[in-house]
Protein backbone atom coordinates (compact mmCIF):
# COMPACT_ATOMS: atom_id res chain seq x y z
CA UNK A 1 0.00 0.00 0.00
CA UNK A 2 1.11 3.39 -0.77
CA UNK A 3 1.50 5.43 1.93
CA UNK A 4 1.69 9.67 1.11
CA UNK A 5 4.27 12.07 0.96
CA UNK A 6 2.76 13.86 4.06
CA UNK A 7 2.14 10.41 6.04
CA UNK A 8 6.51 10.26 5.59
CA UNK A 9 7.21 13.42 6.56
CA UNK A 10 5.67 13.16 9.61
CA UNK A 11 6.90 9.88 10.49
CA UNK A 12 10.31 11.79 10.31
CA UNK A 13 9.04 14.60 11.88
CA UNK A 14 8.21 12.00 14.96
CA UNK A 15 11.20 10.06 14.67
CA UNK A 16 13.80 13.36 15.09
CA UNK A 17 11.50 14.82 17.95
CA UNK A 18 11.94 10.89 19.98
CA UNK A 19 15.57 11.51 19.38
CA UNK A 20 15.55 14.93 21.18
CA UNK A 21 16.70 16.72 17.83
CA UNK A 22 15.25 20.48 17.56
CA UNK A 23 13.10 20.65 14.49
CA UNK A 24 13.00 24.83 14.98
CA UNK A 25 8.96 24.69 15.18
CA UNK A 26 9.14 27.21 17.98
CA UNK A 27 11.30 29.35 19.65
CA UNK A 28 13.84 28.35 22.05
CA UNK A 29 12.59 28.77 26.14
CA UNK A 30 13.47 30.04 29.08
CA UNK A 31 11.95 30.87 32.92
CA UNK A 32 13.00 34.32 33.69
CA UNK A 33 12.25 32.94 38.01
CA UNK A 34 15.10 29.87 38.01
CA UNK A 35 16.79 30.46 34.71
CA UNK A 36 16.89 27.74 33.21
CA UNK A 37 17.10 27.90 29.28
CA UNK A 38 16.90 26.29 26.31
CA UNK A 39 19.69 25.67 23.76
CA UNK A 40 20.28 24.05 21.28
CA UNK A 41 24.20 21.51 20.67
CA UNK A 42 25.82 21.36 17.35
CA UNK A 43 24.72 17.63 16.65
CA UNK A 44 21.07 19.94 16.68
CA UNK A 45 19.29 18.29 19.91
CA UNK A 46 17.64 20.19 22.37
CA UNK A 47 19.97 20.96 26.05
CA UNK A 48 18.42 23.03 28.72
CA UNK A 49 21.26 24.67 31.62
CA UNK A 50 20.76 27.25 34.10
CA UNK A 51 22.01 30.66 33.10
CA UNK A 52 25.27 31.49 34.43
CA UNK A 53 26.56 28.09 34.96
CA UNK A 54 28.23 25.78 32.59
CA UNK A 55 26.73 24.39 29.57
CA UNK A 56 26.00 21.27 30.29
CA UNK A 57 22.47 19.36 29.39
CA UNK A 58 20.63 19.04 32.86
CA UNK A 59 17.89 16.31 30.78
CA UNK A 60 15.67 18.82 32.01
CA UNK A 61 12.48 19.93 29.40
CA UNK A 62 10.11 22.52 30.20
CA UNK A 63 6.66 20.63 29.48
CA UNK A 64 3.78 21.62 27.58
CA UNK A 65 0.83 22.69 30.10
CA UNK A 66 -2.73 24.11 29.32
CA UNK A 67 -3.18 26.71 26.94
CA UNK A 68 -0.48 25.37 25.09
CA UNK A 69 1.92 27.47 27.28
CA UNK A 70 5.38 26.24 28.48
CA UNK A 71 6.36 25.60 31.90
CA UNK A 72 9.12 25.27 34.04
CA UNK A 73 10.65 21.81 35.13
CA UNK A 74 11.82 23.18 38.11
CA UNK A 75 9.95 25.81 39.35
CA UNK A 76 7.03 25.58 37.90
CA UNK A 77 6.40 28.94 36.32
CA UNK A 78 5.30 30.07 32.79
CA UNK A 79 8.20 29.56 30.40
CA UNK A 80 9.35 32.71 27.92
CA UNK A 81 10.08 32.28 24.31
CA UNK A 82 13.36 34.10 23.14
């Protein structure tokens, strides 16, 4: 059976999201309270750090609440695009 052009695409789409890869469909976060912020490594996955420290990955992702807004891992508070 034939599957469609669209039907591939997002079976990619899925595949690079499970792999933690960035696919640039929003901006990058950040929670002006804790600090912690998005960024994004040269192999193109997602790392979130807390500002002023060292760039490491903490495996930390702000999660998608109601509304569709962003929040915090750690705090708790309404994440801020940009």
């Amino acid at each position: 059976m034939k599957r469609s052009l669209l039907w591939h695409i997002g079976y990619v789409h899925r595949l690079a999201q499970e792999s933690g890869l960035f696919l640039n469909d929003r901006e990058l976060l950040n929670c002006e309270h804790c600090g912690l912020q998005e960024d994004v490594d040269i192999t193109g996955r997602l790392i979130t750090y807390k500002s002023g420290e060292a760039v490491f990955d903490s495996g930390m992702r702000f999660e998608k609440g109601e509304g569709g807004t962003y929040v915090c891992p750690i705090c708790g508070e309404p994440a801020r695009e940009g």
